[in-house]
C-alpha atoms as a PDB file:
ATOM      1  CA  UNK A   1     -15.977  16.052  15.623  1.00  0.00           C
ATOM      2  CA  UNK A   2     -14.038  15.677  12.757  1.00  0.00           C
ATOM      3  CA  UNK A   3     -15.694  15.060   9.026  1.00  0.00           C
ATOM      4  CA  UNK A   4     -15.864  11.639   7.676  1.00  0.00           C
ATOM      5  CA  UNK A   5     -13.749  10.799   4.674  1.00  0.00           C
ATOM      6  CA  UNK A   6     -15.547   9.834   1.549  1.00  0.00           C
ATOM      7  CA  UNK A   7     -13.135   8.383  -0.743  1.00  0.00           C
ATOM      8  CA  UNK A   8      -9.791   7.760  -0.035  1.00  0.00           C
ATOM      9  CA  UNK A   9      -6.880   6.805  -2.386  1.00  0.00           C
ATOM     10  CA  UNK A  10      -4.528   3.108  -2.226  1.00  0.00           C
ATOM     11  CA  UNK A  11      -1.171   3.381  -3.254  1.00  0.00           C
ATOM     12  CA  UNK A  12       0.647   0.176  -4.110  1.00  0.00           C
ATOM     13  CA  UNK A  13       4.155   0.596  -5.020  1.00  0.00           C
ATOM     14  CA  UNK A  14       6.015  -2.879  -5.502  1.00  0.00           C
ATOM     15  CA  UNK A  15       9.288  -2.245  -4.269  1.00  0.00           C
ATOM     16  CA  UNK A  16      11.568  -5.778  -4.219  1.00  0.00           C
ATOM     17  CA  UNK A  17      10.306  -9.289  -4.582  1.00  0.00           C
ATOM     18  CA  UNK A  18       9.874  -9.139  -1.183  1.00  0.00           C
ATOM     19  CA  UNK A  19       8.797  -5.288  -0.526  1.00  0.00           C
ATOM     20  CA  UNK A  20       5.949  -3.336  -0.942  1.00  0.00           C
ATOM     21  CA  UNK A  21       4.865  -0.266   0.087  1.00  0.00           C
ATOM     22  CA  UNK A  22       1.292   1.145   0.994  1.00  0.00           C
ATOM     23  CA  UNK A  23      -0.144   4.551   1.292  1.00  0.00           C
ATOM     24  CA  UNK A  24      -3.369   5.349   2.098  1.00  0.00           C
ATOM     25  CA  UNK A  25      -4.525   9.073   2.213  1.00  0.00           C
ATOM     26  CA  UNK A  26      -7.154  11.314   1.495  1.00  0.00           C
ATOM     27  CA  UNK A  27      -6.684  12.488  -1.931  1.00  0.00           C
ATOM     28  CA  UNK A  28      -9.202  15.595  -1.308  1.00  0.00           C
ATOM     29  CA  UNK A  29      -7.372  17.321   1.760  1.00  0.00           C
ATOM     30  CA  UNK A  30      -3.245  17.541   1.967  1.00  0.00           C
ATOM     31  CA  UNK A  31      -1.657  17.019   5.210  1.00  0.00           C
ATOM     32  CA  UNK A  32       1.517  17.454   6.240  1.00  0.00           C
ATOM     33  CA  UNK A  33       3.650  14.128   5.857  1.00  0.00           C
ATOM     34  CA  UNK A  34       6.298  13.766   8.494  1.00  0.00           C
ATOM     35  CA  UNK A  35       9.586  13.222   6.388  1.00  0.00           C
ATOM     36  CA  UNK A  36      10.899  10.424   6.705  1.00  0.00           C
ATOM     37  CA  UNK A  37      13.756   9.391   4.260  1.00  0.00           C
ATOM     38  CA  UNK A  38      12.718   6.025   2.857  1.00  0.00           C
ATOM     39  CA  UNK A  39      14.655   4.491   0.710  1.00  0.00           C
ATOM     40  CA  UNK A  40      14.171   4.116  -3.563  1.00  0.00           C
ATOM     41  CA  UNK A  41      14.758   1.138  -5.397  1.00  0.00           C
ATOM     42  CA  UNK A  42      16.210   1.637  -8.931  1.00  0.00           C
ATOM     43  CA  UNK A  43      14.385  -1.044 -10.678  1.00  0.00           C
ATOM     44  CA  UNK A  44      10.798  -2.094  -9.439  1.00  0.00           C
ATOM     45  CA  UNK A  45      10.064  -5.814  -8.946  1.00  0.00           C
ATOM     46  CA  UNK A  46       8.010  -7.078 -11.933  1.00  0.00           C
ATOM     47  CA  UNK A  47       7.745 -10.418 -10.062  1.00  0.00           C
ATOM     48  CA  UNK A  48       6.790 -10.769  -6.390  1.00  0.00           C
ATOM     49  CA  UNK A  49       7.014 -13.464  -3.391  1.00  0.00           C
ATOM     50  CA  UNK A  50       3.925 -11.987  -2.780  1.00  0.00           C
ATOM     51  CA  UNK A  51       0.103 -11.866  -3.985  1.00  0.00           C
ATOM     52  CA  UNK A  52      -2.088  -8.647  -2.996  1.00  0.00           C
ATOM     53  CA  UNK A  53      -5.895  -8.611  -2.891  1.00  0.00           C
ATOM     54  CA  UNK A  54      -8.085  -5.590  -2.771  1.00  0.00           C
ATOM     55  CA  UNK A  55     -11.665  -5.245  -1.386  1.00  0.00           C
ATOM     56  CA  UNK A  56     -13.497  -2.212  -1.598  1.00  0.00           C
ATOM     57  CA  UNK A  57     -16.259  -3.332   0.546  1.00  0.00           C
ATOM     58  CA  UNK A  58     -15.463  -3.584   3.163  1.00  0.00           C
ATOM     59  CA  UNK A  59     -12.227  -2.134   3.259  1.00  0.00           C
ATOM     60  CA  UNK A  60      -9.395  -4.311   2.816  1.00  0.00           C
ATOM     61  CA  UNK A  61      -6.008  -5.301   1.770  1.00  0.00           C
ATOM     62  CA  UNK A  62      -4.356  -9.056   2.262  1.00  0.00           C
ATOM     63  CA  UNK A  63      -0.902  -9.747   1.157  1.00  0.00           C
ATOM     64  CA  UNK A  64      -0.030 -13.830   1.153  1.00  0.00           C
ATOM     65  CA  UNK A  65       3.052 -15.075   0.942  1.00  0.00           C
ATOM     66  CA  UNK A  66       3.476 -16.995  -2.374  1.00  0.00           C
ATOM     67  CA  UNK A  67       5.931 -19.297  -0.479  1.00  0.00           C
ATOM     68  CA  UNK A  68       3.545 -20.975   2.424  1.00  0.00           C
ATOM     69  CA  UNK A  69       0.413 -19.075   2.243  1.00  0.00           C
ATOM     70  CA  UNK A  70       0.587 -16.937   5.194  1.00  0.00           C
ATOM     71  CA  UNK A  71      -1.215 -13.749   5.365  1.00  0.00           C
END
């Protein structure tokens, strides 16, 4: 059985206004990473179409759409 992870690590990385990227890994054990080319943005969005809410407990992550709402 494999061990439980303890603490993991959120990675929010606002691409566009209408882009964002998430990564969610172990920060205590490296694993290999399939690569995949993704592509970079020169200038990162300072404003969004989009709101982002964390919870720790329980885990989650909701992105709403500014526009109408929807999650």
């Amino acid at each position: 059985m494999p061990n439980e992870i303890l603490s993991l690590t959120v990675d929010l990385i606002f691409e566009t206004t209408q882009l964002i990227r998430i990564r969610i890994y172990d920060p205590t054990n490296k694993r290999y990473e399939v690569p995949i080319p993704v592509p970079t943005v020169e200038t990162k969005a300072n404003v969004t179409d989009y709101i982002v809410s964390l919870n720790q407990s329980p885990f989650a992550i909701i992105i709403i759409r500014k526009s109408t709402g929807t999650i």
